[in-house]
PDB file of N, CA and C in Angstrom:
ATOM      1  N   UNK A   1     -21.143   7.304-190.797  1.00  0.00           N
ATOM      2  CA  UNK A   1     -21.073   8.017-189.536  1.00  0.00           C
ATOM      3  C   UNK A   1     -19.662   8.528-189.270  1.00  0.00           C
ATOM      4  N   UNK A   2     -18.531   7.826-189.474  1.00  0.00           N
ATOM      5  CA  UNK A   2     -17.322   8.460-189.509  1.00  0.00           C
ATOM      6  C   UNK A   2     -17.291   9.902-190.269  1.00  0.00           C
ATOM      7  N   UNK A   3     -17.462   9.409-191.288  1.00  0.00           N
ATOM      8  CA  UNK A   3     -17.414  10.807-192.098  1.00  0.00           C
ATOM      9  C   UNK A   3     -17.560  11.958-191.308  1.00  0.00           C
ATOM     10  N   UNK A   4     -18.820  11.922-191.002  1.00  0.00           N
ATOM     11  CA  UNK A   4     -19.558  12.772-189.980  1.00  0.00           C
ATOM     12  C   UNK A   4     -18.307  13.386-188.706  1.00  0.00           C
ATOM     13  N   UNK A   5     -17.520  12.518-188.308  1.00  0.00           N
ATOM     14  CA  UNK A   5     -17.270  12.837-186.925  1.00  0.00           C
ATOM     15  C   UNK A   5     -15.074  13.171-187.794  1.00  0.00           C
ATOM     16  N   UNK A   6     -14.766  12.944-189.161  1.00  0.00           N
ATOM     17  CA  UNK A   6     -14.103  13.453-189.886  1.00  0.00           C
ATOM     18  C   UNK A   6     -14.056  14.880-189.608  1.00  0.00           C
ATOM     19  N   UNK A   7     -15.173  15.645-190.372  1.00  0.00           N
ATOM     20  CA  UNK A   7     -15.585  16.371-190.811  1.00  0.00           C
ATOM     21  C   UNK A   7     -15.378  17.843-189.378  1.00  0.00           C
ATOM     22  N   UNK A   8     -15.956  16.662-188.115  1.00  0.00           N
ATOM     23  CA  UNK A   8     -16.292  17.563-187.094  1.00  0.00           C
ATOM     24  C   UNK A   8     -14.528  17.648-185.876  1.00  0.00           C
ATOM     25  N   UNK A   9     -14.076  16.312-186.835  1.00  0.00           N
ATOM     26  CA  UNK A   9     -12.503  16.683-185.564  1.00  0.00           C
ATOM     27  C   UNK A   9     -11.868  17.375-186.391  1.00  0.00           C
ATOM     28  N   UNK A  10     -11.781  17.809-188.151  1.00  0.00           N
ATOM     29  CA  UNK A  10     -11.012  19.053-188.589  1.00  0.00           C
ATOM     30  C   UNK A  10     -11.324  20.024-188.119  1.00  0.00           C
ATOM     31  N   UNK A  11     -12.974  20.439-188.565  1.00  0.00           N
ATOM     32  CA  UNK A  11     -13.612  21.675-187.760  1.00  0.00           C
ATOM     33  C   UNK A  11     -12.635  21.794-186.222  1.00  0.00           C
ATOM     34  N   UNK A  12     -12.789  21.398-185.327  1.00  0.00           N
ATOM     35  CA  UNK A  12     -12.328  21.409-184.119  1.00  0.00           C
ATOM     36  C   UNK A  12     -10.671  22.170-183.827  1.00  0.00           C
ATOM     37  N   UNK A  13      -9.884  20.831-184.945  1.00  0.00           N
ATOM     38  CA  UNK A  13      -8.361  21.417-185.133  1.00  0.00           C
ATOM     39  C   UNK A  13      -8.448  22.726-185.174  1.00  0.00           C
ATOM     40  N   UNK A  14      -9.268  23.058-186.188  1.00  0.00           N
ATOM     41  CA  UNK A  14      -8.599  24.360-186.739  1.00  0.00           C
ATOM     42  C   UNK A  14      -8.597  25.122-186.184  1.00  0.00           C
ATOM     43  N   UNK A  15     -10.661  25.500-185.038  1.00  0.00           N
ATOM     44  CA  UNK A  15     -10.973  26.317-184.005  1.00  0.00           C
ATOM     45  C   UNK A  15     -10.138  26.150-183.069  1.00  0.00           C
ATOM     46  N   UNK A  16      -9.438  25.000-182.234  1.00  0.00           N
ATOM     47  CA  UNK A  16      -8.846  24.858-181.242  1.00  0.00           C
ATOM     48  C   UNK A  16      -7.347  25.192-181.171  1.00  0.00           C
ATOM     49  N   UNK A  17      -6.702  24.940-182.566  1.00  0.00           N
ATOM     50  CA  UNK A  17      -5.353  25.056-182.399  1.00  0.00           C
ATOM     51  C   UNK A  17      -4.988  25.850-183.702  1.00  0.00           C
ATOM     52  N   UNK A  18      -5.651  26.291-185.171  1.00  0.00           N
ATOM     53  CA  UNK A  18      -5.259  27.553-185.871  1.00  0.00           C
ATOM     54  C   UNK A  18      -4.715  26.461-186.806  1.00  0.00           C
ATOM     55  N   UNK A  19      -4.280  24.959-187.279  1.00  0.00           N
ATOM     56  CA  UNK A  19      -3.997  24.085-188.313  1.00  0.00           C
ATOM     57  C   UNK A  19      -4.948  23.590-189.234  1.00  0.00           C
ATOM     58  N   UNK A  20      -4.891  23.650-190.421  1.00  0.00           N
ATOM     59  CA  UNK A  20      -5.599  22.824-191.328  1.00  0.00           C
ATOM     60  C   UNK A  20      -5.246  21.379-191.832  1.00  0.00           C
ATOM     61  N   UNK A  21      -5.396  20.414-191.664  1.00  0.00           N
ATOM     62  CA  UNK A  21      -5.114  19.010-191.475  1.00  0.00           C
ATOM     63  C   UNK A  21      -6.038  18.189-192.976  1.00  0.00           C
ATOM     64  N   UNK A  22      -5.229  17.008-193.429  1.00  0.00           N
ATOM     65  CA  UNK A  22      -6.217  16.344-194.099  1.00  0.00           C
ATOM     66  C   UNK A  22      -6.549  14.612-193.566  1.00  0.00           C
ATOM     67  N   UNK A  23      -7.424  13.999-193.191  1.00  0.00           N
ATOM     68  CA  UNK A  23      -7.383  12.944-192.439  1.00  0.00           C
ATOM     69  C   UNK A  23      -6.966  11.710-193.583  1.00  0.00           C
ATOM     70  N   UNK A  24      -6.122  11.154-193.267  1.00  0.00           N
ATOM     71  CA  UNK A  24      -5.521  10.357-193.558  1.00  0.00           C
ATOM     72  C   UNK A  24      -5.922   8.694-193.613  1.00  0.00           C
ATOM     73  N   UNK A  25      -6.240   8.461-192.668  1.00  0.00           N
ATOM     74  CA  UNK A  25      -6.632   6.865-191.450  1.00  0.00           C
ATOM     75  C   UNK A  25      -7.549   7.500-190.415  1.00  0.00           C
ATOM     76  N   UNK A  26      -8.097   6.298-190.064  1.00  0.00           N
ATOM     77  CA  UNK A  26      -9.201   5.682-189.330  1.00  0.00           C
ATOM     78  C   UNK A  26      -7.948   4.877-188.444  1.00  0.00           C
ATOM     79  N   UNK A  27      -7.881   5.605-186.378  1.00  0.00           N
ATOM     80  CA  UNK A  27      -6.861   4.455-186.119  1.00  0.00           C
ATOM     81  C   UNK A  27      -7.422   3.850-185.097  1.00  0.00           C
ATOM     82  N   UNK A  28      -8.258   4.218-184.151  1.00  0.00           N
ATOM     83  CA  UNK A  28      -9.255   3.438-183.340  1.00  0.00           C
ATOM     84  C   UNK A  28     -10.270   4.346-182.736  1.00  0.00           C
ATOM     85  N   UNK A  29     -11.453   3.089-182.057  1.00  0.00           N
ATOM     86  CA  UNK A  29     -12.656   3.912-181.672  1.00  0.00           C
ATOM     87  C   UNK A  29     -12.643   2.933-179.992  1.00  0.00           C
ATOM     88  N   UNK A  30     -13.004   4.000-179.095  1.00  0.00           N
ATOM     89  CA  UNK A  30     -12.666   3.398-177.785  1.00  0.00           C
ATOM     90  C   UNK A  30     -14.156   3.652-176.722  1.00  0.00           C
ATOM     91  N   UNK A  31     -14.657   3.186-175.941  1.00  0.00           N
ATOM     92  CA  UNK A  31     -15.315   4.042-174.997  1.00  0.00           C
ATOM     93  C   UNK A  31     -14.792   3.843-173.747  1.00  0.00           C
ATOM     94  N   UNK A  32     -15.636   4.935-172.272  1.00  0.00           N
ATOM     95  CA  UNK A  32     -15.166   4.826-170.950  1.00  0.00           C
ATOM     96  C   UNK A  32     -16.628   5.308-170.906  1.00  0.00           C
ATOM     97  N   UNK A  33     -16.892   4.871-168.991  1.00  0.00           N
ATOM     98  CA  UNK A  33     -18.250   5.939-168.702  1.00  0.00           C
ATOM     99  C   UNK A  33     -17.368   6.624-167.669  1.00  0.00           C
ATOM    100  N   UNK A  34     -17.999   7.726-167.758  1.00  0.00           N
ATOM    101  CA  UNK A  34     -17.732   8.842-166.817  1.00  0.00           C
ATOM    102  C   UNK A  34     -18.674   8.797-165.507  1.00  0.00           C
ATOM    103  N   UNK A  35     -18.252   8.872-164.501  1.00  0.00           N
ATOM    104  CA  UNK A  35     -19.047   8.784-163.542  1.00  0.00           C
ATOM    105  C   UNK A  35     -20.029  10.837-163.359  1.00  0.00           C
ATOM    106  N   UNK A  36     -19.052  11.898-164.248  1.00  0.00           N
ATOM    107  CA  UNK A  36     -19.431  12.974-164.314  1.00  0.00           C
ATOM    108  C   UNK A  36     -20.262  13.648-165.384  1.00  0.00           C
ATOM    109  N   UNK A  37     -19.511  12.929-166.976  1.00  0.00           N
ATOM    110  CA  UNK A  37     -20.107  12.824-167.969  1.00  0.00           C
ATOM    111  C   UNK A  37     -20.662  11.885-168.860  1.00  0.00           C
ATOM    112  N   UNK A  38     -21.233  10.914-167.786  1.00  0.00           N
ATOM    113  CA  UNK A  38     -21.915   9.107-168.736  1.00  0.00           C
ATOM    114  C   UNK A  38     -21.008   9.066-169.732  1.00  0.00           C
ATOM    115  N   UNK A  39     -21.634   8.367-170.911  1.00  0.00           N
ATOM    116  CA  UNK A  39     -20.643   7.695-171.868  1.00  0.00           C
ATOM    117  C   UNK A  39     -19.970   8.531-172.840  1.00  0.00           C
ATOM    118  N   UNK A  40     -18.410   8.217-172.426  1.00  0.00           N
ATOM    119  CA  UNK A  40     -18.001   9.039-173.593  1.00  0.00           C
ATOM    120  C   UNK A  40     -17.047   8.190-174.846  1.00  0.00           C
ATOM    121  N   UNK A  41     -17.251   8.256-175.797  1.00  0.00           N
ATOM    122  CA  UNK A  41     -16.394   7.926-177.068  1.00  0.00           C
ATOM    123  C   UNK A  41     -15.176   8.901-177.538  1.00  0.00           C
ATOM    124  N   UNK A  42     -14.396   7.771-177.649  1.00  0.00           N
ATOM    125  CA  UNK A  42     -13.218   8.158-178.131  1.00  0.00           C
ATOM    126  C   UNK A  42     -13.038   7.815-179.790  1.00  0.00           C
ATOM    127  N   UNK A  43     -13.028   8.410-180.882  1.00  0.00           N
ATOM    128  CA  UNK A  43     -12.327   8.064-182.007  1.00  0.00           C
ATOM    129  C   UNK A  43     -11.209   8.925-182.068  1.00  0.00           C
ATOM    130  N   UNK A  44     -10.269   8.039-183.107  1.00  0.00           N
ATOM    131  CA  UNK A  44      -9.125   9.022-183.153  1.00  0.00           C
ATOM    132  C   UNK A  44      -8.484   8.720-184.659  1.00  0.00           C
ATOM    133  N   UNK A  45      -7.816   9.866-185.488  1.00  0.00           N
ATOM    134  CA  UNK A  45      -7.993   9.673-186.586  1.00  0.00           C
ATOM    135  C   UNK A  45      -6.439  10.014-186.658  1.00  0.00           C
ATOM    136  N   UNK A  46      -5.846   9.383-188.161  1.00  0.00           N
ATOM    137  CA  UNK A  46      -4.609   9.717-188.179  1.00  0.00           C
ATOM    138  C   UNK A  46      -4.951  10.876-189.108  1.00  0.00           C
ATOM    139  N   UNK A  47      -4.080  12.156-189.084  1.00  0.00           N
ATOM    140  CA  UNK A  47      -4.077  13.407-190.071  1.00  0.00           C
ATOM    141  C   UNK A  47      -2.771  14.008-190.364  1.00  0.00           C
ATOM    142  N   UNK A  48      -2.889  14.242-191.844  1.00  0.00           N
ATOM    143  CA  UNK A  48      -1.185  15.185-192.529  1.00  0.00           C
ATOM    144  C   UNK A  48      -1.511  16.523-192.063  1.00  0.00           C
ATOM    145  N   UNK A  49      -0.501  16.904-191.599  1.00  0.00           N
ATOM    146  CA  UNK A  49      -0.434  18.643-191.919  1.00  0.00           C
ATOM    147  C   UNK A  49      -0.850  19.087-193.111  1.00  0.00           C
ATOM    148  N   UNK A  50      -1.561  20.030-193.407  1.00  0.00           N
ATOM    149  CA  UNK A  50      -1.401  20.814-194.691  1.00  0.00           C
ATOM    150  C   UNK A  50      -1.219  22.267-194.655  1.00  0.00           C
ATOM    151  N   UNK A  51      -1.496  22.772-193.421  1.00  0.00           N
ATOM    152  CA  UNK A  51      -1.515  24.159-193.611  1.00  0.00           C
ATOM    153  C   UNK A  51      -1.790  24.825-192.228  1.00  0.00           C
ATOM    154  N   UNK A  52      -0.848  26.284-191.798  1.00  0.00           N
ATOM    155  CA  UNK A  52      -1.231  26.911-190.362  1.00  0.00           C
ATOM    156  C   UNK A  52      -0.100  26.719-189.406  1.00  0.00           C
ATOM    157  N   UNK A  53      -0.222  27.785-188.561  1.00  0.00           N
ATOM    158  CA  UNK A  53       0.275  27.965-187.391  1.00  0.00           C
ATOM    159  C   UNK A  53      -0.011  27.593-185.720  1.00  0.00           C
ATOM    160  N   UNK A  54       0.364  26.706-185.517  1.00  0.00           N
ATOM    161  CA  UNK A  54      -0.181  25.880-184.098  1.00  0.00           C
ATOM    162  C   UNK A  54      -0.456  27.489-182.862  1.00  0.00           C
ATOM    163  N   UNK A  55      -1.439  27.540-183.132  1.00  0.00           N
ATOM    164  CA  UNK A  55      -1.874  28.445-181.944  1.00  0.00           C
ATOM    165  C   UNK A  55      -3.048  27.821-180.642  1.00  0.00           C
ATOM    166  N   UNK A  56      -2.356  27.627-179.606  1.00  0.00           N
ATOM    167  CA  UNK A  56      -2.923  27.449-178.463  1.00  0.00           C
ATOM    168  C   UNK A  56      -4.530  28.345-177.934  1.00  0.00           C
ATOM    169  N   UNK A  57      -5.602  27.623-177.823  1.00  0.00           N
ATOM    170  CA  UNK A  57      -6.584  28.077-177.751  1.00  0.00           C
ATOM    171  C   UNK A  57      -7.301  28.352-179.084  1.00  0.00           C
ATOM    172  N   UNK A  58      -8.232  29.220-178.330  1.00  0.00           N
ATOM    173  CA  UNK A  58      -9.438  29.841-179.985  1.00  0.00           C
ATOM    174  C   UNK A  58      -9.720  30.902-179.930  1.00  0.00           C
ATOM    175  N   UNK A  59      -8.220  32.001-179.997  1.00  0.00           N
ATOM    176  CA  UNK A  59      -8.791  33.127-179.573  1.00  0.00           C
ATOM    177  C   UNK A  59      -8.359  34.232-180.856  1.00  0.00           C
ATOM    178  N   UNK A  60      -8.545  33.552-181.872  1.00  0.00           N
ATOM    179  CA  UNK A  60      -8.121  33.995-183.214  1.00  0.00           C
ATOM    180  C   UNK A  60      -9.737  33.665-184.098  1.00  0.00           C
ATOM    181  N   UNK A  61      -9.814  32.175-183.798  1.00  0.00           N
ATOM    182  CA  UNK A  61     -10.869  31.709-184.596  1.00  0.00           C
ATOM    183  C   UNK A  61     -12.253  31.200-183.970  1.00  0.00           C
ATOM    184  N   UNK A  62     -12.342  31.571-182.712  1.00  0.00           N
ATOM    185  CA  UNK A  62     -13.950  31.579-182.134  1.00  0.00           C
ATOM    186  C   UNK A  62     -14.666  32.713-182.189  1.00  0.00           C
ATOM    187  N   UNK A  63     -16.015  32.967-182.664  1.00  0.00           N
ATOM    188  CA  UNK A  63     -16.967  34.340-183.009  1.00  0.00           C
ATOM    189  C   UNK A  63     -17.019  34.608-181.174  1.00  0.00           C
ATOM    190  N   UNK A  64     -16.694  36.187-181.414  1.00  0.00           N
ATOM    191  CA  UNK A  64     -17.288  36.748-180.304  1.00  0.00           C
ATOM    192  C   UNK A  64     -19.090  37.259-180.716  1.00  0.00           C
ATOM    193  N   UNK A  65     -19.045  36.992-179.164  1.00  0.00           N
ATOM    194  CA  UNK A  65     -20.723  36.735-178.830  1.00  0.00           C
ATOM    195  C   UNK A  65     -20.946  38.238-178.046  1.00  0.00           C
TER     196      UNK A  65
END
């Protein structure tokens, strides 16, 4: 199941901020409930740089609709 959620916080980097990353470590998994959004999980992964320009937002790499 990690793998899985690996896989989906690079995806994310890259759309969100324009970096390509390689995950490194596994550094913890947390929860909270939200009184707005019920339960939410936290994992958090350690990652190297490998490649890219830190760009704020996704307005390079999200499909227009």
């Amino acid at each position: 199941m990690i793998r899985h959620g690996e896989a989906a916080t690079l995806r994310e980097l890259m759309q969100e901020t324009g970096i390509i990353r390689k995950i490194i470590g596994f550094v913890d998994i947390d929860s909270e409930f939200s009184m707005t959004s019920g339960d939410l999980l936290f994992v958090t992964f350690e990652a190297e740089w490998m490649s890219g320009t830190i760009k704020p937002g996704c307005l390079l790499y999200c499909p227009r609709i």
